[in-house]
Protein backbone atom coordinates (compact mmCIF):
# COMPACT_ATOMS: atom_id res chain seq x y z
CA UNK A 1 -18.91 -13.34 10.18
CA UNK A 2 -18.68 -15.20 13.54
CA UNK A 3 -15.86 -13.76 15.79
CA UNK A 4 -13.71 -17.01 16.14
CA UNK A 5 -10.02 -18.41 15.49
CA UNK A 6 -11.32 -20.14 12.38
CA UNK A 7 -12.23 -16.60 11.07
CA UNK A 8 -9.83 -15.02 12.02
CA UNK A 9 -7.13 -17.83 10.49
CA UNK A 10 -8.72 -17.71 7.22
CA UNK A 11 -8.52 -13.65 7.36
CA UNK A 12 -5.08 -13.85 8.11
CA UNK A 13 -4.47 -16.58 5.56
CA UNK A 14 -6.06 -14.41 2.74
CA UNK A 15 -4.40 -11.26 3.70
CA UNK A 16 -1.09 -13.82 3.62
CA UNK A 17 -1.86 -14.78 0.07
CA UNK A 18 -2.55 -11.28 -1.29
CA UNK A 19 0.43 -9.66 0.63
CA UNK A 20 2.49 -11.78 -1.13
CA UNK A 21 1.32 -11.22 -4.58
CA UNK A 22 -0.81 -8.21 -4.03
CA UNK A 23 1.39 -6.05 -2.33
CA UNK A 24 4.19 -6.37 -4.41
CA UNK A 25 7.05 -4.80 -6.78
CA UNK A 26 9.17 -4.69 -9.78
CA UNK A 27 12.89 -5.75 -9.10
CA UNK A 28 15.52 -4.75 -11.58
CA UNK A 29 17.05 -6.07 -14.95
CA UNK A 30 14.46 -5.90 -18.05
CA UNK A 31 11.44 -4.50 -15.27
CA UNK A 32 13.35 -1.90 -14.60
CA UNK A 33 13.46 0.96 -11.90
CA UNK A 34 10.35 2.94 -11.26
CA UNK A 35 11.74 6.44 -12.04
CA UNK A 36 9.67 9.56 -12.43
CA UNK A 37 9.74 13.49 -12.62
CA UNK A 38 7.43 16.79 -12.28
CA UNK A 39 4.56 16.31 -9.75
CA UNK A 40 2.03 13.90 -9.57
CA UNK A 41 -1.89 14.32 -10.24
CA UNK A 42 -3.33 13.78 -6.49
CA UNK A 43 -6.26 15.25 -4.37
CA UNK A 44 -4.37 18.12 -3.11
CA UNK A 45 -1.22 19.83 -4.97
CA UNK A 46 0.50 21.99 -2.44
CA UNK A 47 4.30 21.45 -1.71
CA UNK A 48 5.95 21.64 1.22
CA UNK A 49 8.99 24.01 1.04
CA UNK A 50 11.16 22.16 3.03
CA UNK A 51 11.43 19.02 0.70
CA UNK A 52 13.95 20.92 -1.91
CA UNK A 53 16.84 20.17 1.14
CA UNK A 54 15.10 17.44 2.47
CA UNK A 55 17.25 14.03 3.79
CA UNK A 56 16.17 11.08 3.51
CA UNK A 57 15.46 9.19 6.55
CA UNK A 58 16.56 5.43 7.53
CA UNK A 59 14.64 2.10 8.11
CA UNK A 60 15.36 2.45 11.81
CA UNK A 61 13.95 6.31 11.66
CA UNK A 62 11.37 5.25 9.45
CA UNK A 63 10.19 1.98 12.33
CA UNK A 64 9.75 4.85 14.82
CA UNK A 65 7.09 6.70 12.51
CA UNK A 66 4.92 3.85 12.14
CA UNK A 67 1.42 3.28 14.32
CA UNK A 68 1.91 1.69 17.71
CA UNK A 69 -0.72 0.27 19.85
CA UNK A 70 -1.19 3.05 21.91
CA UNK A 71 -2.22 5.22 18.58
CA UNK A 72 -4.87 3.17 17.47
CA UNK A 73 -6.12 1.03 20.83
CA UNK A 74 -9.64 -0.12 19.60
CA UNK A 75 -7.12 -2.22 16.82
CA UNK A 76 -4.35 -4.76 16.61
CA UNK A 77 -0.69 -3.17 15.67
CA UNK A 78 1.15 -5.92 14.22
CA UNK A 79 5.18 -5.69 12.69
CA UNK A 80 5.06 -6.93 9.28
CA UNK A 81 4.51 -10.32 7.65
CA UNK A 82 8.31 -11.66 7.76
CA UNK A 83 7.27 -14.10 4.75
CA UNK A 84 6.58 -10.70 2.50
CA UNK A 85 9.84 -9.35 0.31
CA UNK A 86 11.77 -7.39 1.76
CA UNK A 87 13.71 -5.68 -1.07
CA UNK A 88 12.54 -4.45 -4.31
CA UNK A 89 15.40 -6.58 -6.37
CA UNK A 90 12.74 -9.63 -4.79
CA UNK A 91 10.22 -8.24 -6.94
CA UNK A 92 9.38 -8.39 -10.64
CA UNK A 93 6.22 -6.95 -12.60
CA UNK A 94 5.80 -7.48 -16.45
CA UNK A 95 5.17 -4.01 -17.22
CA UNK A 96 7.98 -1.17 -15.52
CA UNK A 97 4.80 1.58 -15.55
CA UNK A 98 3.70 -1.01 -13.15
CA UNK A 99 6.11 -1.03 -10.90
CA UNK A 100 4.86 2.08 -8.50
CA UNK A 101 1.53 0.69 -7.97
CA UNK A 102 3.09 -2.64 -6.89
CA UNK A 103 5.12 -1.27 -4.69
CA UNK A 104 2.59 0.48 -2.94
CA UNK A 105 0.92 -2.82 -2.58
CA UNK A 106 3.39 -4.77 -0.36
CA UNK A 107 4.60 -1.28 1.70
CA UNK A 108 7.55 -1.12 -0.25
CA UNK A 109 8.56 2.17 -1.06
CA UNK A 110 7.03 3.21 -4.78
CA UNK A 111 9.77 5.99 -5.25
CA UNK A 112 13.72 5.44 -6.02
CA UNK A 113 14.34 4.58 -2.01
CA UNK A 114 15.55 1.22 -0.84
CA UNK A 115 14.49 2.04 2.68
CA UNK A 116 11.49 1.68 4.34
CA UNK A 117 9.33 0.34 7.35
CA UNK A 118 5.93 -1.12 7.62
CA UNK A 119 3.38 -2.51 9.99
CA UNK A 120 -0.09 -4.39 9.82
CA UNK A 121 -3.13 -2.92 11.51
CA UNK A 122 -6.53 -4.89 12.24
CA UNK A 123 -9.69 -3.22 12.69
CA UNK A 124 -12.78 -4.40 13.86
CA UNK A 125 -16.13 -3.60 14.08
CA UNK A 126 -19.56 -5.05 15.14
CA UNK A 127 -22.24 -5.73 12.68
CA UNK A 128 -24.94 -7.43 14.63
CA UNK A 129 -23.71 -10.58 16.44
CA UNK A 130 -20.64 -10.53 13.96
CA UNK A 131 -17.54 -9.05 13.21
CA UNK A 132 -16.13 -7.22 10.49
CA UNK A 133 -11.98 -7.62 9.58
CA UNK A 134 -10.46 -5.65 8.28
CA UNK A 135 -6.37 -5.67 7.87
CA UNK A 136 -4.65 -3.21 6.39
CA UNK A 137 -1.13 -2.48 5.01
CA UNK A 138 1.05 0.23 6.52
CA UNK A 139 4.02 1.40 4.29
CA UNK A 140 6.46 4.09 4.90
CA UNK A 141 9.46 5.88 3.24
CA UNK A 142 11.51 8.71 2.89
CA UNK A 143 13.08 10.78 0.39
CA UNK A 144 15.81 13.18 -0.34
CA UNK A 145 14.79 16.48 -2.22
CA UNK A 146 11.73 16.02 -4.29
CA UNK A 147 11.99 12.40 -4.16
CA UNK A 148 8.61 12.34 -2.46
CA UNK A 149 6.99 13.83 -5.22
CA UNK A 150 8.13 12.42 -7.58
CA UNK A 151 7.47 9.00 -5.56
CA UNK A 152 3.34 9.85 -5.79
CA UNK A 153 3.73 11.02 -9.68
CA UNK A 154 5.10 7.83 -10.45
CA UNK A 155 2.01 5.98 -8.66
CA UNK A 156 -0.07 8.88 -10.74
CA UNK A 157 1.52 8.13 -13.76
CA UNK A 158 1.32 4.19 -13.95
CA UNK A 159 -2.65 3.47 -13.55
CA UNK A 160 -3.24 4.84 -16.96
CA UNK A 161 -0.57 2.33 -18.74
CA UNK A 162 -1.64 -0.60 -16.13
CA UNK A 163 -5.08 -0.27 -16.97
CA UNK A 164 -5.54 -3.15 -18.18
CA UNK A 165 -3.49 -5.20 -15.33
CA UNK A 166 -0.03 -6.73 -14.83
CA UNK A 167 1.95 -9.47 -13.88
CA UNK A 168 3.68 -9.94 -10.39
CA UNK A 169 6.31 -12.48 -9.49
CA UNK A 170 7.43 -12.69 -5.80
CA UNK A 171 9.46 -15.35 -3.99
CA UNK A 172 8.42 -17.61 -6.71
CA UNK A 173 4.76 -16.91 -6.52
CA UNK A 174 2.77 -15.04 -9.16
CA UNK A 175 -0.25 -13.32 -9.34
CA UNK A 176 -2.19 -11.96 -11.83
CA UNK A 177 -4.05 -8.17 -11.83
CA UNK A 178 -6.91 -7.80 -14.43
CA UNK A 179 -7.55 -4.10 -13.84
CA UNK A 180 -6.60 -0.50 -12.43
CA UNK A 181 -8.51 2.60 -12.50
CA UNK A 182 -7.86 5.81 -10.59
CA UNK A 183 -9.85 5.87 -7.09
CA UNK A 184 -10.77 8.62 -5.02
CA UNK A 185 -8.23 9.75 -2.24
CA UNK A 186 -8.93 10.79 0.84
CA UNK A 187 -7.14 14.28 0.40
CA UNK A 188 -5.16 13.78 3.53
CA UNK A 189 -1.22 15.23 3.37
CA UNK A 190 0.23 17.72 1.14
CA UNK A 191 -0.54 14.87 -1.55
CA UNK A 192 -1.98 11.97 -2.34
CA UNK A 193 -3.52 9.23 -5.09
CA UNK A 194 -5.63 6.23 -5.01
CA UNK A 195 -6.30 3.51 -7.06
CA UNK A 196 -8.33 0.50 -6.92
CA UNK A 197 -7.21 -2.91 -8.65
CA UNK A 198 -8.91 -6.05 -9.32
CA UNK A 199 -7.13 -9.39 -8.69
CA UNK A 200 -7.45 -12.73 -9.84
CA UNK A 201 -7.63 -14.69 -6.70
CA UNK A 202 -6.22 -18.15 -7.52
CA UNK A 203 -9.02 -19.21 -10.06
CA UNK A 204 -11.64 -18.36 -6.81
CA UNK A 205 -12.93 -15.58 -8.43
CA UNK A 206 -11.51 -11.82 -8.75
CA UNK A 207 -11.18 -9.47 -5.61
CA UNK A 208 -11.09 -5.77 -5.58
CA UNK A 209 -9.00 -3.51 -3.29
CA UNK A 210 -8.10 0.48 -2.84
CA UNK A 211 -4.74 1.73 -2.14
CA UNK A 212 -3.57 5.18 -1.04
CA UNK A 213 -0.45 6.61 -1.23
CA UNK A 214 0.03 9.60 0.65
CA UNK A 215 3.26 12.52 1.01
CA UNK A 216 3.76 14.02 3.96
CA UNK A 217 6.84 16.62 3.14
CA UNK A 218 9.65 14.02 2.33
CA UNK A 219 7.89 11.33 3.58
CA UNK A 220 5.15 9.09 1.44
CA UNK A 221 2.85 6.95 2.91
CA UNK A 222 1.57 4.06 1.89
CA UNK A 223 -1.81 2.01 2.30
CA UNK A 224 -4.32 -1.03 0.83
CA UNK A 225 -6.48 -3.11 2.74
CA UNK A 226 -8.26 -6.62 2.89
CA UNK A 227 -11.91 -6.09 4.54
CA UNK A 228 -12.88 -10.34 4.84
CA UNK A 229 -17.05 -8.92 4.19
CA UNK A 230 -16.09 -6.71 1.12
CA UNK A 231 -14.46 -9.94 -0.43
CA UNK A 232 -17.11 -11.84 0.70
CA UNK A 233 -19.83 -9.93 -0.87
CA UNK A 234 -17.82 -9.01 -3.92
CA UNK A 235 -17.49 -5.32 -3.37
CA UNK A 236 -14.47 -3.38 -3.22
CA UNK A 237 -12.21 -3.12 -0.06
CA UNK A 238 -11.48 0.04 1.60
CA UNK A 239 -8.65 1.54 3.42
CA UNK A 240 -10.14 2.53 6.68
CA UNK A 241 -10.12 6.22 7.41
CA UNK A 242 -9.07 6.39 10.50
CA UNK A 243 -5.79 4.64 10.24
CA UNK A 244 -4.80 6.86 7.37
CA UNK A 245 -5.76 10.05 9.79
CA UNK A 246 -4.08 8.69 12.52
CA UNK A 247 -0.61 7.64 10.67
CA UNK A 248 -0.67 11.23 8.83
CA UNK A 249 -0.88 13.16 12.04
CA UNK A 250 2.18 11.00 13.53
CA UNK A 251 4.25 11.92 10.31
CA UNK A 252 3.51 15.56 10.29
């Protein structure tokens, strides 16, 4: 992939489209409210003992958490997409199990929360005379109590039941996702889960992406990314390590 404003407009355009429909929720009314307990099924199990009296933090407390340039200086820290939802009650799935997992996808926050903060970050790297993008989602949000946990058991929970894929509706656009299965996370944080989904990408074919959602005490965590030569060659996009590392460390 040459490194020029064409490719990088058509990366930004795809990450635009998917954003929109990939990275997205379940509202209220007949979808319902994502609402879980117990703990969830993740790479590590430990529990921090602070969370019990833990207070949920604000969206202005939560902006402050996020990566900044300085963090990661090799990438591009970008606010979030202002044409993305905002709110959950923007966001509808067909199936309520479903609802965690879309969260996670737009960096909304997958637990019963309504606020949260989230950024874009770039990465790239050199492969030959061209360049590999990759843009990935950064979600955060906080919890009172065991909120948190029960935040990454409902993500557990719901890629059994969404299997065999779901329907999102945002801001009047819909996408279609023809499969889940359980990934493998990173084991980062007291906890976390993956999962990778399939997408139906406008009749142009499917795509496949990983997301990660991680909890850091009271805080979760949330990540998926677009790599533009995963798409291309039809494997599956991952969340680059080192942002997950680098966010983690920041929340702990």
């Amino acid at each position: 992939m040459k490194r020029s404003s064409t490719v990088r407009a058509g990366v930004t355009a795809t990450v635009g489209m998917l954003s929109l429909a990939l990275v997205t929720g379940c509202g209220g009314g007949s979808d319902g409210d994502a609402k879980a307990s117990g703990s969830p099924h993740p790479s590590q199990t430990s529990a921090s003992p602070t969370t019990a009296g833990a207070k949920a933090l604000g969206a202005a407390e939560l902006e402050k958490l996020l990566l900044v340039q300085s963090d990661l200086p090799r990438d591009k820290i970008a606010d979030g997409d202002d044409t993305l939802p905002r709110s959950r009650s923007e966001l509808r799935t067909d199936k309520p199990a479903c609802a965690p997992l879309a969260f996670a996808l737009t960096g909304l926050p997958p637990g019963d929360s309504d606020a949260g903060a989230s950024n874009t970050v770039t990465s790239e790297e050199r492969v030959g005379d061209s360049f590999d993008v990759t843009m990935t989602s950064v979600g955060l949000s906080s919890y009172e109590g065991d909120g948190a946990r029960k935040a990454l058991k409902a993500v557990s929970d719901g890629i059994a039941p969404c299997s065999g894929g779901f329907a999102i509706t945002a801001k009047g656009e819909k996408m279609k996702i023809t499969k889940v299965a359980a990934g493998k996370p990173t084991g980062v944080g007291d906890e976390s889960v993956a999962f990778v989904l399939d997408a139906d990408m406008d009749g142009e074919g499917t795509g496949s992406f990983t997301v990660e959602v991680v909890r850091v005490g009271s805080l979760v965590s949330a990540y998926y990314a677009v790599d533009f030569a995963s798409m291309q060659s039809g494997t599956t996009s991952a969340v680059p390590l080192p942002v997950i590392d680098t966010q983690v460390r920041k929340l702990k």
